[in-house]
Protein backbone atom coordinates (compact mmCIF):
# COMPACT_ATOMS: atom_id res chain seq x y z
CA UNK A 1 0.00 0.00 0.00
CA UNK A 2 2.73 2.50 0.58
CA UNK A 3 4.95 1.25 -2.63
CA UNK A 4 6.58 5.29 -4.27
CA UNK A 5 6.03 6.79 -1.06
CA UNK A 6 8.31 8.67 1.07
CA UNK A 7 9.71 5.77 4.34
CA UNK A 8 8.77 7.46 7.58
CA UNK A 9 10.67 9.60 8.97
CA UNK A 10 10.43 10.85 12.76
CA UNK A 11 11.12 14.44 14.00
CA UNK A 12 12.18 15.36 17.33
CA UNK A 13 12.91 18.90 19.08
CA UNK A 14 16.23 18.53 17.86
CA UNK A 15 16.26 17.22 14.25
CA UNK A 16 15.11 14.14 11.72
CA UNK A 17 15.76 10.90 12.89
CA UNK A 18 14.82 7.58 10.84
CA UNK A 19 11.56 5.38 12.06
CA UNK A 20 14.19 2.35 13.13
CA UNK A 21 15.16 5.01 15.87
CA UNK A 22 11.37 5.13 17.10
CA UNK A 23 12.61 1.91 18.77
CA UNK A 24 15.42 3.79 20.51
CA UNK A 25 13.33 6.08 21.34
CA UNK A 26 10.98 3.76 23.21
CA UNK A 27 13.97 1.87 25.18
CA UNK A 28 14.23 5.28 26.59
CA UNK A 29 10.59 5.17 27.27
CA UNK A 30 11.16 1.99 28.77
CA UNK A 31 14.10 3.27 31.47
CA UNK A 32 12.20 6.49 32.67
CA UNK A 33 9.78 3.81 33.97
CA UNK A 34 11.98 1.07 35.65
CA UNK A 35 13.98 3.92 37.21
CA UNK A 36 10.93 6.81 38.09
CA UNK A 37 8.65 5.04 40.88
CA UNK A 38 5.52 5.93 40.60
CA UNK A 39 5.69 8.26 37.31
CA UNK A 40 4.74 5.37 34.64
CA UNK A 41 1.71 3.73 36.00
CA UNK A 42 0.61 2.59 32.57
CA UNK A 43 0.01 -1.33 31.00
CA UNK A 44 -1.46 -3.59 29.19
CA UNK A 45 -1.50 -7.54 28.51
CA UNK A 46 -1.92 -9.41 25.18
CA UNK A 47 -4.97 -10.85 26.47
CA UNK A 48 -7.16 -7.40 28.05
CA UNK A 49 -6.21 -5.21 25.91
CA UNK A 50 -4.90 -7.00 23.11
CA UNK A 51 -8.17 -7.28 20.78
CA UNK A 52 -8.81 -4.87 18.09
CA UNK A 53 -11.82 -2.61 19.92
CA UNK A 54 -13.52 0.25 19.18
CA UNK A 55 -14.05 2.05 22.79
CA UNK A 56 -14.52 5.38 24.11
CA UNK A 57 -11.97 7.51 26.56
CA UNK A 58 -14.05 6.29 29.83
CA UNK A 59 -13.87 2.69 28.63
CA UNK A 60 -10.20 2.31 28.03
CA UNK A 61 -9.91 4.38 31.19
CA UNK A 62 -11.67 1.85 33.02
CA UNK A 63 -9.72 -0.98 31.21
CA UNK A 64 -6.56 0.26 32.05
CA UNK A 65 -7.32 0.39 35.90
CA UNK A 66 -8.91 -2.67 35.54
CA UNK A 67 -4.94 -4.38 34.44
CA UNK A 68 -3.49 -2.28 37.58
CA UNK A 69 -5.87 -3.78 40.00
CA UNK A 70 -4.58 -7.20 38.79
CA UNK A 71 -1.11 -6.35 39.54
CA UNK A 72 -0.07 -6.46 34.93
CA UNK A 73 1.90 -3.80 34.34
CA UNK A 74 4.34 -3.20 30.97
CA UNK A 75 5.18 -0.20 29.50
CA UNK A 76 2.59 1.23 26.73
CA UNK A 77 2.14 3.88 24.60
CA UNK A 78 -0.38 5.43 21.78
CA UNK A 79 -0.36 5.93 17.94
CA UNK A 80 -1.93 7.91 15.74
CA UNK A 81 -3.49 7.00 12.46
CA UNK A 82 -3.71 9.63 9.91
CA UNK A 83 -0.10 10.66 8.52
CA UNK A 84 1.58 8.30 11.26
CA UNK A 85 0.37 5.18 9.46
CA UNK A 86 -2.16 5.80 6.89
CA UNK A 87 -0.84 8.35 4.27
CA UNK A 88 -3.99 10.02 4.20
CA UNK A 89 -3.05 13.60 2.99
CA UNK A 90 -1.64 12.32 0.37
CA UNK A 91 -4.54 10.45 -1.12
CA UNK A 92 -6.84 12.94 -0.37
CA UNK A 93 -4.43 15.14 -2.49
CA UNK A 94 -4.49 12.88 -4.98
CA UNK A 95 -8.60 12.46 -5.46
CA UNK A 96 -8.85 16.23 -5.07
CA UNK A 97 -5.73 17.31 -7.65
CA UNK A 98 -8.26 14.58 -10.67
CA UNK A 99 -11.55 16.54 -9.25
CA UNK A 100 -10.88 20.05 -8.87
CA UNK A 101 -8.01 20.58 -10.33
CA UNK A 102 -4.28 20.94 -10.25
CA UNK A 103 -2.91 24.72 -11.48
CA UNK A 104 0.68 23.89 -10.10
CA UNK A 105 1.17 21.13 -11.59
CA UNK A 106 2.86 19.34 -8.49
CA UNK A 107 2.75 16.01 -8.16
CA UNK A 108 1.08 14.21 -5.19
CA UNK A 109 4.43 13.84 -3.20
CA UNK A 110 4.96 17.47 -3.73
CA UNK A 111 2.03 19.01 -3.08
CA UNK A 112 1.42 17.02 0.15
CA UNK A 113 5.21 18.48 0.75
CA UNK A 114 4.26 22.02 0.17
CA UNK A 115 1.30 21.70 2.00
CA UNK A 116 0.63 18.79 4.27
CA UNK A 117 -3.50 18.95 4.29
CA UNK A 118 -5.72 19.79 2.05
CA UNK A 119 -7.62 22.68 3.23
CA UNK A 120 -3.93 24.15 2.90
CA UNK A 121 -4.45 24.22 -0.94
CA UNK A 122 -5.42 27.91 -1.41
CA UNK A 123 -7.41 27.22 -4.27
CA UNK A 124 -9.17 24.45 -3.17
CA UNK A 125 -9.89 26.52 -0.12
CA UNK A 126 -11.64 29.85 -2.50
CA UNK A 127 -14.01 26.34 -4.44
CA UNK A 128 -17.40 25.87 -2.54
CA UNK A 129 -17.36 22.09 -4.19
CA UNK A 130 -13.97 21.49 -3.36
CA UNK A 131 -14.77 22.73 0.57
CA UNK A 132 -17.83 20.46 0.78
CA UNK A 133 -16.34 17.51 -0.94
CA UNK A 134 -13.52 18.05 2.43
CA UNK A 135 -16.71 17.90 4.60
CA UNK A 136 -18.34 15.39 3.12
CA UNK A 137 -15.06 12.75 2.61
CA UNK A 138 -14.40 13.26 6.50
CA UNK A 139 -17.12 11.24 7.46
CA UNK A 140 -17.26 8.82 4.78
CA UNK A 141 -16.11 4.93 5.68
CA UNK A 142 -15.59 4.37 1.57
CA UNK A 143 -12.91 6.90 1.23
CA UNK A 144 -11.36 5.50 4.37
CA UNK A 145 -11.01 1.91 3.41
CA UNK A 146 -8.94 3.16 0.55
CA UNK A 147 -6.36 4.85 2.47
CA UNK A 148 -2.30 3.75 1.92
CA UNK A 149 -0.17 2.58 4.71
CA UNK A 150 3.02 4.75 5.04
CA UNK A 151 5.97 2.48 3.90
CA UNK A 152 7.76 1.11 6.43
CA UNK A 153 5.10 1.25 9.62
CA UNK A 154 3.70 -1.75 10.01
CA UNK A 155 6.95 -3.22 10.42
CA UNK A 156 8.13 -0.34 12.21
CA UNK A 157 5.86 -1.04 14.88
CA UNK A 158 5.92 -4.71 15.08
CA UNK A 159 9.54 -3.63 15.79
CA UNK A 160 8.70 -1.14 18.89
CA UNK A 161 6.85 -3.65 20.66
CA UNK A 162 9.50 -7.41 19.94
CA UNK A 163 12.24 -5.14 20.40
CA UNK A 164 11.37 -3.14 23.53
CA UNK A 165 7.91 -5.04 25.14
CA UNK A 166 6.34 -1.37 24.92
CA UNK A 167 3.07 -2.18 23.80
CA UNK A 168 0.53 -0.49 21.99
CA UNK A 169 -2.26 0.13 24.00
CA UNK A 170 -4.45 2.02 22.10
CA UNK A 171 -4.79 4.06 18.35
CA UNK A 172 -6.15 7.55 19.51
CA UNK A 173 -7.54 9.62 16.16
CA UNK A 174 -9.62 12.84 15.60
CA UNK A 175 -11.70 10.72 13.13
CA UNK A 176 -15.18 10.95 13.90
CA UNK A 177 -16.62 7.83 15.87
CA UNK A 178 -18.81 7.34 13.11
CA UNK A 179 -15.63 6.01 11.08
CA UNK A 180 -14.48 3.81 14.47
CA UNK A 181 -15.34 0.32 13.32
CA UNK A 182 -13.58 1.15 9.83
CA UNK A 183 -11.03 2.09 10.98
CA UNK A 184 -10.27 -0.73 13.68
CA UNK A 185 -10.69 -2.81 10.89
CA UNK A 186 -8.09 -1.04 8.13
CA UNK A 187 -5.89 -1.26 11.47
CA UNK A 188 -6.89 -5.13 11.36
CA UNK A 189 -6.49 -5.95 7.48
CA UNK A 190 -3.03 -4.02 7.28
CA UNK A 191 -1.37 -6.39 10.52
CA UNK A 192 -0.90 -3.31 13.02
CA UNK A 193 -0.73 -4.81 16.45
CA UNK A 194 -4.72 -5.16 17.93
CA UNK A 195 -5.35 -2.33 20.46
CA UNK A 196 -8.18 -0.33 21.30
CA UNK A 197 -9.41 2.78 19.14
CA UNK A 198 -10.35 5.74 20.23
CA UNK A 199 -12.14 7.94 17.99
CA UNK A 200 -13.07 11.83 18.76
CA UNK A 201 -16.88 11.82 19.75
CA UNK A 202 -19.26 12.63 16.33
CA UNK A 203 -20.55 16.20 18.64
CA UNK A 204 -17.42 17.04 18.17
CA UNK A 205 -16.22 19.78 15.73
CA UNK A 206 -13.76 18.76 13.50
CA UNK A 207 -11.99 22.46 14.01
CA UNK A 208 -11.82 21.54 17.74
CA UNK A 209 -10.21 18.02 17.07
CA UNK A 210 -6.97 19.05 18.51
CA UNK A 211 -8.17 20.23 21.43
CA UNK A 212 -10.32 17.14 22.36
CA UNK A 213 -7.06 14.61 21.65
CA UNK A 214 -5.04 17.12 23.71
CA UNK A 215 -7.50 16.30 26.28
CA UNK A 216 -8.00 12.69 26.55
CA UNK A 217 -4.23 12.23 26.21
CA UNK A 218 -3.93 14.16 29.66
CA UNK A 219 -6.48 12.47 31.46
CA UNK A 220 -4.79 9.13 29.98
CA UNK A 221 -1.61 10.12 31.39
CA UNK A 222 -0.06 8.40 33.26
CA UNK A 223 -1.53 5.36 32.42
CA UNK A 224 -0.93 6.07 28.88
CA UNK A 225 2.80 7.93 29.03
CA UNK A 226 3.41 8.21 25.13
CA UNK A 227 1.94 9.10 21.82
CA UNK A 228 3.74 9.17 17.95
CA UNK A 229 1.69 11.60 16.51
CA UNK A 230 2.49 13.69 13.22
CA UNK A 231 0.78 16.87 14.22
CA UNK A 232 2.56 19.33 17.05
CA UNK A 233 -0.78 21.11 17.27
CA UNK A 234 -2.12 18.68 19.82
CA UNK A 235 0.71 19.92 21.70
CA UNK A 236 -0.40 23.42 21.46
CA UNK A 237 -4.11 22.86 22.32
CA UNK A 238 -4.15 21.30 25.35
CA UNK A 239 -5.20 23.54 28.67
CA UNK A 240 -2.07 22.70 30.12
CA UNK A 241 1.36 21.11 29.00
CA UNK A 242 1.02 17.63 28.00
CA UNK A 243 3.30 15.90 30.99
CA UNK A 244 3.86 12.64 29.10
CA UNK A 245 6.18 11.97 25.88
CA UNK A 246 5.19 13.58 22.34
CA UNK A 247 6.99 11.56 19.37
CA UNK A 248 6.59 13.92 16.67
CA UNK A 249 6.57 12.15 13.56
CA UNK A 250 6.38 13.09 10.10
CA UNK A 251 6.94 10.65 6.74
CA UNK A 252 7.48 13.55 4.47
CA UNK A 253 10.91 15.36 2.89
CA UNK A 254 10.39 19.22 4.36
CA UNK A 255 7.47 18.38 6.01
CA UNK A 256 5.97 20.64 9.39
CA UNK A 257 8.14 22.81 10.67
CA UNK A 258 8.08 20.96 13.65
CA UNK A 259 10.97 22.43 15.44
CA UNK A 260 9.64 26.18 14.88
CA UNK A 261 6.20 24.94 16.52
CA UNK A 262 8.10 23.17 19.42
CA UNK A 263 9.84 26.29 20.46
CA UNK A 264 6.65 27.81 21.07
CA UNK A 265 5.76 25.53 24.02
């Protein structure tokens, strides 16, 4: 599914690093808890939490307290979906550059480059059709299905959790709940590791997305101590600084200016 496109690639505070160092990465995950009593109470077991689910926040909530009150702890952390394992910008770019047009002439890989989302595009943005279209593929399960896996992350993350024994505990995504059971199952058909997925409630806005992930990763937290994400917004939107571990990832040659957005926190 992700044959011509970029491999991952994730970005930290300090630079680019390659996806096999997402495993690195997670080792140090794995010290902070052994050596911070008390700071990582997070886990999860490959028999609890190791189905492919479609839950809300209070449910995985209760789930997770559930494996502390039976003494099963292990280091775990969250993923994203869109642009951390489904290249969804640029398929979206590619649907939208045969409908409404394509003045640049960029291809796919360069516009999603230029401009990482759609409603970026300034002249999709100034076309009514092309703005509904936008509205109307967010909450459609037929464009979803269809989406590419970025090259290199399914393997990438069968490597996190044989390598380290962090696990993933759940997929957290501002995809409406609507799209849930879609999506657990293009999680499913693909081979990412069975987890729960947590979708952004449907009364929702999808302009307030950010906001609402911000906010169930800090009431996660601890029990959930890590997310790869691609977008540093969610850092930005939360009421107060996230006190778990952001790994900002992005697949894309000069992608989000991540670093630039960082400093800001």
């Amino acid at each position: 599914g992700g044959r011509g496109h970029p491999p991952a690639t994730l970005l930290g505070p300090t630079g680019r690093m390659t996806t096999r160092q997402l495993v690195f990465a997670a080792v140090f995950l794995s010290a902070l808890s052994a050596g911070t009593a008390g700071w990582l109470d997070f886990f999860t077991t490959r028999t609890d939490l190791r189905q492919m689910e479609v839950v809300d926040e209070r449910r995985l909530l209760l789930d997770l307290e559930k494996m502390r009150l039976n003494g099963k702890t292990s280091p775990c952390l969250a993923l994203d979906i869109d642009e951390t394992l489904a290249w969804t910008g640029g398929y979206w770019m590619q649907q939208m550059q045969s409908l409404f047009g394509n003045p640049e002439g960029l291809s796919v890989e360069a516009m999603f480059s230029k401009y990482k989302l759609c409603q970026n595009v300034p002249y999709w943005q100034e076309n009514p059709a092309a703005r509904q279209w936008m509205s109307d593929m967010r909450a459609c399960p037929e464009m979803q299905r269809h989406l590419p896996v970025i090259e290199d992350a399914v393997q990438c993350v069968a490597n996190l959790e044989a390598e380290t024994g962090i696990k993933v505990a759940a997929y957290i995504t501002v995809r409406p709940a609507s799209l849930a059971a879609g999506t657990a199952e293009w999680l499913r058909a693909r081979g990412f590791p069975a987890a729960r997925v947590v979708a952004k409630p449907d009364g929702v806005p999808f302009e307030a997305g950010n906001a609402w992930k911000a906010g169930v990763l800090a009431r996660l937290w601890p029990r959930i101590a890590a997310i790869v994400d691609d977008n540093p917004q969610v850092l930005l939107k939360g009421e107060r600084p996230y006190p778990g571990l952001f790994f900002l990832f992005g697949h894309a040659p000069g992608g989000p200016d991540a670093d630039a957005v960082l400093l800001q926190l």
